[in-house]
N, C-alpha and C. Protein backbone atom coordinates (compact mmCIF):
# COMPACT_ATOMS: atom_id res chain seq x y z
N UNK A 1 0.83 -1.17 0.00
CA UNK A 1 0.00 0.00 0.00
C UNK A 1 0.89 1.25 0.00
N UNK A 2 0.28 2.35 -0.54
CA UNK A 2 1.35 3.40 -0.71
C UNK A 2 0.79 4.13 0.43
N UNK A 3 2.29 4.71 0.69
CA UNK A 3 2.08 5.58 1.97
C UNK A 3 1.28 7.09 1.96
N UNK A 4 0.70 7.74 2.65
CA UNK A 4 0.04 8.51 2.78
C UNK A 4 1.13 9.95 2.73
N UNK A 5 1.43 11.03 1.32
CA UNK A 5 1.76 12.01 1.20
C UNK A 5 1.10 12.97 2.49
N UNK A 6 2.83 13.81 2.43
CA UNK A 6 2.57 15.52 3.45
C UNK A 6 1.15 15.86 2.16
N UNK A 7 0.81 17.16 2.59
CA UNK A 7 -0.12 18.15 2.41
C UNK A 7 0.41 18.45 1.48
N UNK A 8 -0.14 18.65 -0.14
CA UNK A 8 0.08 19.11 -1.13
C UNK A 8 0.60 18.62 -2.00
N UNK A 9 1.17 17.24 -1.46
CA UNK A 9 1.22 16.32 -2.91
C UNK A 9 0.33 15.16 -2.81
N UNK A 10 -0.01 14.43 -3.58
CA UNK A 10 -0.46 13.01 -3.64
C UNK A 10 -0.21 12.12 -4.91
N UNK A 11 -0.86 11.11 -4.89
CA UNK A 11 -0.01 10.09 -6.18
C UNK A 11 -0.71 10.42 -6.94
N UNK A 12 -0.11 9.90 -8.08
CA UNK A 12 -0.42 10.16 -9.28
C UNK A 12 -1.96 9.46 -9.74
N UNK A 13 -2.83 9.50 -10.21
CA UNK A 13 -4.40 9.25 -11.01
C UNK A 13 -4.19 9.09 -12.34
N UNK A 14 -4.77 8.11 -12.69
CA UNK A 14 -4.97 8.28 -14.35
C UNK A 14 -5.11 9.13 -15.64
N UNK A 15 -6.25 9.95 -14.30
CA UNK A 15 -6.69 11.12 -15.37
C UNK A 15 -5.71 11.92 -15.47
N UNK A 16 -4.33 11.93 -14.67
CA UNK A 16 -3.29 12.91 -15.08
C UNK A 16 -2.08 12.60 -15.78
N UNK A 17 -2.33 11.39 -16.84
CA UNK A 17 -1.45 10.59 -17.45
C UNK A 17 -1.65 11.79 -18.83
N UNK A 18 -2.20 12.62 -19.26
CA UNK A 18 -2.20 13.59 -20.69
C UNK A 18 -1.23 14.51 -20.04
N UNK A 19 -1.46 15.11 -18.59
CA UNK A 19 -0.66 16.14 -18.21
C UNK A 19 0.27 15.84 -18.03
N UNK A 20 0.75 14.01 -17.89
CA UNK A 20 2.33 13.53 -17.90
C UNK A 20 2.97 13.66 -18.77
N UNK A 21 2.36 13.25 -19.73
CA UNK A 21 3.22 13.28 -21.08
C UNK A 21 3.85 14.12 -21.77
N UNK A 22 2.40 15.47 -21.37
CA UNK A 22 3.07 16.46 -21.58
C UNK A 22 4.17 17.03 -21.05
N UNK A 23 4.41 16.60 -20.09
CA UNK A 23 5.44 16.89 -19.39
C UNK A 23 7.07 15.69 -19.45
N UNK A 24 6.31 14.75 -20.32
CA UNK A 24 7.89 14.67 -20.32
C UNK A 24 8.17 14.59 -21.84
N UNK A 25 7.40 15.35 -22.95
CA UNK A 25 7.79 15.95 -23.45
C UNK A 25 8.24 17.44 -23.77
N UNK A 26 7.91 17.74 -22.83
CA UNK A 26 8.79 19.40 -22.08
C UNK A 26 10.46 19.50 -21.91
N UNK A 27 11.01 20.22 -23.63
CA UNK A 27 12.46 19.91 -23.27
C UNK A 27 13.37 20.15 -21.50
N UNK A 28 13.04 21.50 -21.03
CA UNK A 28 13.41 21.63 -20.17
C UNK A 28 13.17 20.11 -18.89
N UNK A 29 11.71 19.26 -19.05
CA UNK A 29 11.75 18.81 -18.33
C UNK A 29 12.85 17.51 -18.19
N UNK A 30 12.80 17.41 -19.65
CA UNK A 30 13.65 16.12 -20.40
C UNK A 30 15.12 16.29 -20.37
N UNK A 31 15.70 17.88 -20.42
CA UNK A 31 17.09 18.03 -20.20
C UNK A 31 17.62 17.74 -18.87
N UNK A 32 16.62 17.78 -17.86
CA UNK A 32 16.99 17.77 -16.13
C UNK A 32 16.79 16.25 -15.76
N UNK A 33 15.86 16.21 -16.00
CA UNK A 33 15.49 14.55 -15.91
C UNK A 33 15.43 13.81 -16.87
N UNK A 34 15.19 12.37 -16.27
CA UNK A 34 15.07 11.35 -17.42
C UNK A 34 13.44 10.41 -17.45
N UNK A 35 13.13 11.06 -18.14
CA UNK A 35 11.82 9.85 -18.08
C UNK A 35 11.84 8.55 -18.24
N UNK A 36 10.99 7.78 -18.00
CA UNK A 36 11.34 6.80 -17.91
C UNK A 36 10.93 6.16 -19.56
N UNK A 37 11.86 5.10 -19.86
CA UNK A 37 11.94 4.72 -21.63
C UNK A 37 11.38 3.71 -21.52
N UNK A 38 10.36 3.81 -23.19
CA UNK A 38 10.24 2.54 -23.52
C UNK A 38 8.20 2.57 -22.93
N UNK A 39 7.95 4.06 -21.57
CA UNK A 39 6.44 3.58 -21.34
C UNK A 39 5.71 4.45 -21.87
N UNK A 40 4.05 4.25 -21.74
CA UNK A 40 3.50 5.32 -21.68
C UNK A 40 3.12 5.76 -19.73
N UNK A 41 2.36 7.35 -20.36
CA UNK A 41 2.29 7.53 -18.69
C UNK A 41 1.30 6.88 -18.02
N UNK A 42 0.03 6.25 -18.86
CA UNK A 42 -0.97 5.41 -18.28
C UNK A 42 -0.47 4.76 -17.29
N UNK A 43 0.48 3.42 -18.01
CA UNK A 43 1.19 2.19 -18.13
C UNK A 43 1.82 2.42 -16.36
N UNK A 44 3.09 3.47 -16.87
CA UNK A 44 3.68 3.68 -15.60
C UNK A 44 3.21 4.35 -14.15
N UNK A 45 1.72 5.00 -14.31
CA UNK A 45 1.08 5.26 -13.43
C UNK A 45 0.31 4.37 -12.86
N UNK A 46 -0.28 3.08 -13.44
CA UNK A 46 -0.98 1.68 -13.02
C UNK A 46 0.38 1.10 -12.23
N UNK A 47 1.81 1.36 -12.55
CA UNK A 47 2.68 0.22 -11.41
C UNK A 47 3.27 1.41 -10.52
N UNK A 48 2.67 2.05 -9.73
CA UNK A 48 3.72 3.21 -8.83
C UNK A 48 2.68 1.97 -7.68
N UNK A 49 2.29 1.20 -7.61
CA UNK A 49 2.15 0.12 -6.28
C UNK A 49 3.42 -0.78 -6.25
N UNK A 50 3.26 -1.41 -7.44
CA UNK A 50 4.63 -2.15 -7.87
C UNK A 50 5.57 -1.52 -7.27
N UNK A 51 5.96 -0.42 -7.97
CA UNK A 51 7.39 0.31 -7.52
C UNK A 51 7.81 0.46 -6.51
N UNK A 52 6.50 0.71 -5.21
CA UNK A 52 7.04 0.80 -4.04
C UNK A 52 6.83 -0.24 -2.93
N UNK A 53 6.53 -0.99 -3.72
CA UNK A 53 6.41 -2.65 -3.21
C UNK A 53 7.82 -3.02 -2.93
N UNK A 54 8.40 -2.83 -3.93
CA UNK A 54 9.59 -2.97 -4.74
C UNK A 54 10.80 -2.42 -4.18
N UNK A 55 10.39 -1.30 -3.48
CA UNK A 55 11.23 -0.14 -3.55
C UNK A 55 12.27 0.61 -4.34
N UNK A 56 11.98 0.52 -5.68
CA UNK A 56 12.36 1.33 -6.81
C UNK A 56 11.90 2.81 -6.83
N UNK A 57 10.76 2.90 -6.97
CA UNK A 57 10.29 4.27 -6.52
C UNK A 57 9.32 4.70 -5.95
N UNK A 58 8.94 6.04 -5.74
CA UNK A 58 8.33 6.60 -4.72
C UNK A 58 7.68 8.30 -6.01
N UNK A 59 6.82 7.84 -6.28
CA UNK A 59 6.77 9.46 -7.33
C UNK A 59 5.49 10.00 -6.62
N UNK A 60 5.25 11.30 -6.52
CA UNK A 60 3.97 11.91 -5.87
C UNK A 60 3.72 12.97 -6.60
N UNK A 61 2.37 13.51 -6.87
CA UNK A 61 2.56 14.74 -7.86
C UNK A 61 2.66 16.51 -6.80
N UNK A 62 3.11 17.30 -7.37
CA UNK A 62 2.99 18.37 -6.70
C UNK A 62 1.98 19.05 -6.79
N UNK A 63 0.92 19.32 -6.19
CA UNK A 63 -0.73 19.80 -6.16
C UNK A 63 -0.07 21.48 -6.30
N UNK A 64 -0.53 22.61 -7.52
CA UNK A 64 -0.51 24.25 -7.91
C UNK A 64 -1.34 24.51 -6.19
N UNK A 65 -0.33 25.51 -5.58
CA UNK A 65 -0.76 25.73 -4.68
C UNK A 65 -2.18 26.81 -4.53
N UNK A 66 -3.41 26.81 -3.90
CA UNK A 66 -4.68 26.75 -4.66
C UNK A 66 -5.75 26.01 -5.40
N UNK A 67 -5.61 24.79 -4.85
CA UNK A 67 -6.33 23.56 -5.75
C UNK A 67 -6.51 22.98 -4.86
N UNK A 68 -6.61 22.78 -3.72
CA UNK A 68 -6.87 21.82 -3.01
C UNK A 68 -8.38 21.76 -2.63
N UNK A 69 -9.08 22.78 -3.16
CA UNK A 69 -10.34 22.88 -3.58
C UNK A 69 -10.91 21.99 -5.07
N UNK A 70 -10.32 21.83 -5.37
CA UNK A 70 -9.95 20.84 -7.05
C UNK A 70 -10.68 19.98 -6.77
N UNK A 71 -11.77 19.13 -7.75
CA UNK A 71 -11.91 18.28 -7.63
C UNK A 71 -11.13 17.04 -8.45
N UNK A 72 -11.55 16.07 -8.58
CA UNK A 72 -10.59 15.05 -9.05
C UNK A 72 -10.23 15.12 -10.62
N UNK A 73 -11.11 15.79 -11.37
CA UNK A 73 -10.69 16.58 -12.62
C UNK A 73 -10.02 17.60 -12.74
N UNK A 74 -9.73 18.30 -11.42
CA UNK A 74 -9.08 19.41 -11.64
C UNK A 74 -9.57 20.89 -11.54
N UNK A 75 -11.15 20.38 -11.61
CA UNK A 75 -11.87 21.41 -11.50
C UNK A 75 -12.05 22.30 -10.13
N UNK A 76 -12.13 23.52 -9.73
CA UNK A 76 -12.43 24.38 -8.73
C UNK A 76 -14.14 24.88 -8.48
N UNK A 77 -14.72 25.08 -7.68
CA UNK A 77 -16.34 25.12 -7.53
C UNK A 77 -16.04 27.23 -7.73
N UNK A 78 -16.89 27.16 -8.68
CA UNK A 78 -16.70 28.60 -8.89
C UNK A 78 -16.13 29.20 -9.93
N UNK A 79 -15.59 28.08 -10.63
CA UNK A 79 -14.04 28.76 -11.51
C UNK A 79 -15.08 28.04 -12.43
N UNK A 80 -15.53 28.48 -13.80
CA UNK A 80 -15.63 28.05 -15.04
C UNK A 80 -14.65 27.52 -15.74
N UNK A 81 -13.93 27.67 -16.01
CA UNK A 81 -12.44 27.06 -16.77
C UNK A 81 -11.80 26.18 -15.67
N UNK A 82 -10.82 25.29 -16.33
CA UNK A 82 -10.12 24.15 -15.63
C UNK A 82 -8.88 24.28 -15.02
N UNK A 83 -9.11 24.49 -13.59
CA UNK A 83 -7.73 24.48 -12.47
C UNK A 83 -6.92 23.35 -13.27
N UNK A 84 -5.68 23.70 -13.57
CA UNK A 84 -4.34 22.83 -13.58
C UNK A 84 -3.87 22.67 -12.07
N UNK A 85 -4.18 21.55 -11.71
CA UNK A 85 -3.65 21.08 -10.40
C UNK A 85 -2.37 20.19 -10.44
N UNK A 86 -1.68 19.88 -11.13
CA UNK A 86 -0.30 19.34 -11.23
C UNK A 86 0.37 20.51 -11.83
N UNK A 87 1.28 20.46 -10.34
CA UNK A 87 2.33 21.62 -10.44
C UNK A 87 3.44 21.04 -10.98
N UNK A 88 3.80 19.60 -10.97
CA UNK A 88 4.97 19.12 -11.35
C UNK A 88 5.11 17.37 -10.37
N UNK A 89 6.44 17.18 -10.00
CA UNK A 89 6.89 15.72 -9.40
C UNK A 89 7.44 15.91 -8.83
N UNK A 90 7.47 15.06 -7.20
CA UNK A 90 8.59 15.13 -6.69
C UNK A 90 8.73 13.50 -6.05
N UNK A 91 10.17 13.03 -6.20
CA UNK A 91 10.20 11.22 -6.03
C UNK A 91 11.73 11.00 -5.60
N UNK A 92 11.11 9.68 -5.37
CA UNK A 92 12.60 9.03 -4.88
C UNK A 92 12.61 7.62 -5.70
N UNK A 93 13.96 7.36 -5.62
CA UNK A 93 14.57 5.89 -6.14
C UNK A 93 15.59 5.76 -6.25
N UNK A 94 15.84 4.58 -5.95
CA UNK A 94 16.94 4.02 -5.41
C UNK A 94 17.34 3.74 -4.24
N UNK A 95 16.44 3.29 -3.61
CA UNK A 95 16.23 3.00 -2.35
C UNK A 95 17.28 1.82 -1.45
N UNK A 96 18.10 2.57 -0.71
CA UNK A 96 18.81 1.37 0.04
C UNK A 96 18.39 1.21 1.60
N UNK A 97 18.90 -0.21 1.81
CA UNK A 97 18.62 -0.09 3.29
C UNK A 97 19.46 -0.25 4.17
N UNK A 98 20.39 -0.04 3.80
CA UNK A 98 21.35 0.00 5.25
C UNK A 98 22.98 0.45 4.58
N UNK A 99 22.40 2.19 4.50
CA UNK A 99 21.76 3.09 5.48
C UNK A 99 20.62 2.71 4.32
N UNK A 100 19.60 3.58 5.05
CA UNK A 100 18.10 3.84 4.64
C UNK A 100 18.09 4.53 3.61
N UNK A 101 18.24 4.82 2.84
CA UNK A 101 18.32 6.55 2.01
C UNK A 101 17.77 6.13 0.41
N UNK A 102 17.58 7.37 -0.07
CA UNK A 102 16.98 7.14 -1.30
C UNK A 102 17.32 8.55 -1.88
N UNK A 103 17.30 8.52 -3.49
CA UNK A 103 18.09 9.63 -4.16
C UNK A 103 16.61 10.46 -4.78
N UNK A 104 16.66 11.85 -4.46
CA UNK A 104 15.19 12.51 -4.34
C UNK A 104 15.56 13.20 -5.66
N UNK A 105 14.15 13.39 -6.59
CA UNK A 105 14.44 13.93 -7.58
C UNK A 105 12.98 14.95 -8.43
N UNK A 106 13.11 16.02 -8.91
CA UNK A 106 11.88 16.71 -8.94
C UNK A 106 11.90 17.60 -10.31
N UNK A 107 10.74 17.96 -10.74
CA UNK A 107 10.52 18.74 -11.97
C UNK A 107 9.32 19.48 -11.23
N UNK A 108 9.21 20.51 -12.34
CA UNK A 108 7.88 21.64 -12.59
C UNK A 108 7.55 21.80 -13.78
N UNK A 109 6.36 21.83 -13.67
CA UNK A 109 5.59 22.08 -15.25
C UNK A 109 5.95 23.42 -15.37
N UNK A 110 5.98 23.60 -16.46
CA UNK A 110 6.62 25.04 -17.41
C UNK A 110 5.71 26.05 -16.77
N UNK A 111 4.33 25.79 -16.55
CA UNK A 111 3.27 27.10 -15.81
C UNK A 111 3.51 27.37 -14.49
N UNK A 112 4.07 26.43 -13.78
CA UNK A 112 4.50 26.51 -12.41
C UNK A 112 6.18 27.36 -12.21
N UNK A 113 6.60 27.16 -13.00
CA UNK A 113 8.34 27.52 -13.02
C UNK A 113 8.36 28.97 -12.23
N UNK A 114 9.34 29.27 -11.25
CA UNK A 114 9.34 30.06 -10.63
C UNK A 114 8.54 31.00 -9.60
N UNK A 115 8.01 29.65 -8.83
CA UNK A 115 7.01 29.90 -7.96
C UNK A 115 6.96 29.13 -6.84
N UNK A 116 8.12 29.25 -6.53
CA UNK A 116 8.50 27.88 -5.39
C UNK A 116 7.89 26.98 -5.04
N UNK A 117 7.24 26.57 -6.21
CA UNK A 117 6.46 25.01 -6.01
C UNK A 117 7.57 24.01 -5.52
N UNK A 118 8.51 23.95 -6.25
CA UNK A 118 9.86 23.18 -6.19
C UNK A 118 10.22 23.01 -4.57
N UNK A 119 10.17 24.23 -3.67
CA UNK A 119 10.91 24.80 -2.46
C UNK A 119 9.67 23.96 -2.07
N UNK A 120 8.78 24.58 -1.78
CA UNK A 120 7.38 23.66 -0.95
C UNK A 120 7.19 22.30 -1.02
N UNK A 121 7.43 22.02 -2.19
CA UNK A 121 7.24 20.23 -2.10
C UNK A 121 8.42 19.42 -1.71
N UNK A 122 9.63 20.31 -2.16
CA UNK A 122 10.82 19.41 -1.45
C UNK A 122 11.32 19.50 -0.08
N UNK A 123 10.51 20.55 0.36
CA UNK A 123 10.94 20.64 1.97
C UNK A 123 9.92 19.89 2.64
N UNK A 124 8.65 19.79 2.17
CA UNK A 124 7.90 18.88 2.46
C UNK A 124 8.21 17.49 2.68
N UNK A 125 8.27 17.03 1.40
CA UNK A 125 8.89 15.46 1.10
C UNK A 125 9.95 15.44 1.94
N UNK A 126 10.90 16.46 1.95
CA UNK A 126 12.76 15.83 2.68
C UNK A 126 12.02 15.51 4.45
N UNK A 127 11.36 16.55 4.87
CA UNK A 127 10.83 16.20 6.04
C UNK A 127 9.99 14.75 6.54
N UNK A 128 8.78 14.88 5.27
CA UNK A 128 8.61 13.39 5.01
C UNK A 128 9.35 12.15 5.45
N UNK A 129 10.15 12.08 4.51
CA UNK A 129 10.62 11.05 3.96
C UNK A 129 11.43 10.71 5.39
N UNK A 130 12.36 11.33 5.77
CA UNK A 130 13.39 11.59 7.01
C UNK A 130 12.50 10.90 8.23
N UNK A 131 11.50 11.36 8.50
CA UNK A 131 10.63 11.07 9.98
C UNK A 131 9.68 9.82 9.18
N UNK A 132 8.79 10.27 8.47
CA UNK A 132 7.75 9.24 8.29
C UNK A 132 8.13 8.28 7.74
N UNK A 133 9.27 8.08 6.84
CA UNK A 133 9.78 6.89 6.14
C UNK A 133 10.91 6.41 6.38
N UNK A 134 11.34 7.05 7.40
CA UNK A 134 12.52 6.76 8.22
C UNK A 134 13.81 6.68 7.99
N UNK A 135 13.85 7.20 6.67
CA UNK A 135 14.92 7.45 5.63
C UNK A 135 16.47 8.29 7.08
N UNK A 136 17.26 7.40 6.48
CA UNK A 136 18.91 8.09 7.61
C UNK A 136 18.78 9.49 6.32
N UNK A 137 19.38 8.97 4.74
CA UNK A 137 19.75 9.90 4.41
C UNK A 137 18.98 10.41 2.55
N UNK A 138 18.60 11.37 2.30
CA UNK A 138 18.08 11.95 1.42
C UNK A 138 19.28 12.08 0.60
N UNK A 139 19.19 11.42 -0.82
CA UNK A 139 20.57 12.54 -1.94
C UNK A 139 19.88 12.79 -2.96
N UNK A 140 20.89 14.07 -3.84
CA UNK A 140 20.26 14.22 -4.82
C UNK A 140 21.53 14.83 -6.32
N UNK A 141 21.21 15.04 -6.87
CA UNK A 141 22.11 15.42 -7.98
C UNK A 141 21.55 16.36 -8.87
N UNK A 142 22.53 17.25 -9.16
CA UNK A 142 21.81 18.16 -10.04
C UNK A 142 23.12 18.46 -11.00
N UNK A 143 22.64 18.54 -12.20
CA UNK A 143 23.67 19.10 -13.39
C UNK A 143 24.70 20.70 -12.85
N UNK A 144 25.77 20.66 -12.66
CA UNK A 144 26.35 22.45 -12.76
C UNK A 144 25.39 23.32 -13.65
N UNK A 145 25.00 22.95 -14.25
CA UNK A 145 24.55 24.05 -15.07
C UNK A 145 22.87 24.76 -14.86
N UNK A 146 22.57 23.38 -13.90
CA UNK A 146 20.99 23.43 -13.63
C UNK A 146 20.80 24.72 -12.47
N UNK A 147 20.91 25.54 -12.36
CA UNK A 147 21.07 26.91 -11.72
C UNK A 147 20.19 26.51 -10.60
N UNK A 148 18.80 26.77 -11.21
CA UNK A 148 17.33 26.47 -10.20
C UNK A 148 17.75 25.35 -8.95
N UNK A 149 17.89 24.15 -9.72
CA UNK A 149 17.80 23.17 -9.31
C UNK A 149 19.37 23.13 -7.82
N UNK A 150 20.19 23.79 -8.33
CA UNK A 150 21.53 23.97 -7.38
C UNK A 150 20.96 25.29 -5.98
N UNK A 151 19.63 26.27 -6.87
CA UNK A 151 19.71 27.56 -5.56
C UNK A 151 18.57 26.47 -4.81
N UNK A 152 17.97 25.83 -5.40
CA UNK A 152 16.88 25.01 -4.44
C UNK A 152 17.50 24.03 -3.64
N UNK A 153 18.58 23.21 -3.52
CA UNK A 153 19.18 22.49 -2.57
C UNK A 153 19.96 23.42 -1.57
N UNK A 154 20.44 23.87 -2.29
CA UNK A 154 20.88 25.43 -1.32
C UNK A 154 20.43 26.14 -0.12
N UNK A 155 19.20 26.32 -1.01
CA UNK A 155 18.09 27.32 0.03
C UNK A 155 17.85 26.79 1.03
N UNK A 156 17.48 25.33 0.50
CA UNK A 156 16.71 24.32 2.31
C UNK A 156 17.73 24.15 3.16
N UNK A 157 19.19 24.01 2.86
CA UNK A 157 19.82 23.50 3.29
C UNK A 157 20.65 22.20 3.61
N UNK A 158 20.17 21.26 2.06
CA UNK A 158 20.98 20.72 1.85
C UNK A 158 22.85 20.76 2.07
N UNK A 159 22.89 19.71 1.73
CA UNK A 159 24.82 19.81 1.99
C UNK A 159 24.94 19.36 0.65
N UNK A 160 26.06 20.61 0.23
CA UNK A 160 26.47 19.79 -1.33
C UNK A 160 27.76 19.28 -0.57
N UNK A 161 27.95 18.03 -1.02
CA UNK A 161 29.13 16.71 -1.05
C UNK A 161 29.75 17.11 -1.85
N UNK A 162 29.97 17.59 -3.10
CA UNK A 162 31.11 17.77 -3.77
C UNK A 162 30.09 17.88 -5.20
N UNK A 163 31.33 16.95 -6.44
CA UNK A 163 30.77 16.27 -7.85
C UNK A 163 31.38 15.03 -7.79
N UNK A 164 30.49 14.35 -8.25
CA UNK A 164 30.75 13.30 -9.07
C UNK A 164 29.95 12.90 -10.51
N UNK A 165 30.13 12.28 -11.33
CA UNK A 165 29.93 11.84 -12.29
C UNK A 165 29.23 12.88 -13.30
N UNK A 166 29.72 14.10 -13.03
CA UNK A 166 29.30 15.45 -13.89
C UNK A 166 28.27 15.84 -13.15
N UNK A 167 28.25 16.09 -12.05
CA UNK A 167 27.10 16.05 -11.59
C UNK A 167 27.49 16.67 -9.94
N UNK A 168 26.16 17.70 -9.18
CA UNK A 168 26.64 18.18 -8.02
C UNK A 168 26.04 17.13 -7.27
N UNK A 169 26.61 16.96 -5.98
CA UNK A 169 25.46 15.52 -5.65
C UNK A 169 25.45 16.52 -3.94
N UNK A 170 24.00 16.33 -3.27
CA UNK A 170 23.54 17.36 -1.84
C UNK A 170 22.78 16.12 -1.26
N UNK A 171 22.92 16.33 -0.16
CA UNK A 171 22.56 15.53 0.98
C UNK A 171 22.21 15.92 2.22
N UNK A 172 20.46 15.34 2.29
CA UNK A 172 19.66 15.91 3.58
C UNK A 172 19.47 14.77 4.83
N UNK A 173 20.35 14.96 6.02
CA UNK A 173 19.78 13.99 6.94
C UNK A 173 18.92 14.82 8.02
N UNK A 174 18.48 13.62 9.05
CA UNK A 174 17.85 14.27 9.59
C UNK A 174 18.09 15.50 10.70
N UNK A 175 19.31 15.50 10.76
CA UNK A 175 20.40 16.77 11.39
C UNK A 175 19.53 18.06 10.71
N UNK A 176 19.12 18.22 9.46
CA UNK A 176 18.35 18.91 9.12
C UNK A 176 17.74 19.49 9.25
N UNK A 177 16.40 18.91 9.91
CA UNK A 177 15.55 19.14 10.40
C UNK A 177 15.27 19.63 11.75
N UNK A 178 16.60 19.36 12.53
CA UNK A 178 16.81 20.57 14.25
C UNK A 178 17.30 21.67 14.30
């Protein structure tokens, strides 16, 4: 059974398999991340039980802050036109257990970009994950060049570790969080 998301994200639904796609055909989303090859988003949204059966992954969507009035289409009571309630992703995989830790990883839809959706859901989740999932240690990696993605590990207070493999790699334990 999947575990019960902080406030403002939850798993992914079917009906938001058009707004996936679109999104991972979003160069920006596709230059930062990697989607996953070979599915569609239906497909891979029917096994996120699997996955964390599994412990491969952990994906949750980021709810546009303002929607939590939304109903399960997306819709808002009042609003004639259609609330976009997926702000973007935020997940883990690669899950080890001893230590505990898992490598956290996140996008924003192009309408969300620069609106600290990113900051809200990952301070969320790192808190998450740390206490409720008992995770020792959170990592993550971001390209040098990914600016956003380097001031947002930054900001919370991640620890950047250094580089490796072209790549900045930051790390949240629960030291963090006191």
């Amino acid at each position: 059974m999947l575990p019960t998301p902080p406030e403002g994200l939850r798993h992914w639904r079917p009906e938001d398999a058009p707004a996936l796609e679109a999104a991972w055909s979003d160069p920006a989303v596709v230059r930062w991340s990697s989607p996953p090859p070979g599915l569609d988003a239906l497909t891979w949204i029917a096994g996120a039980e699997d996955r964390w059966a599994r412990r491969l992954a952990l994906d949750l969507v980021i709810e546009a802050p303002g929607t939590e009035r939304a109903d399960r289409r997306g819709r808002v009571a009042g609003c004639p036109e259609r609330a976009d309630p997926l702000a973007g992703e935020v997940g883990f995989s690669g899950f080890t257990s001893d230590p505990a830790r898992a490598e956290l990883g996140v996008w924003v839809a192009a309408a969300h970009r620069g609106a600290d959706v990113a900051t809200r859901a990952v301070g969320a989740v790192t808190a998450w994950a740390l206490t409720e999932l008992h995770l020792e240690q959170l990592w993550a990696r971001t390209d040098p060049a990914n600016a956003p993605a380097r001031a947002l590990f930054a900001r919370l207070g991640w620890h950047r570790l250094g580089e490796a493999g072209g790549n900045v790699i930051w790390s949240a334990t629960p030291t963090l969080l006191r």
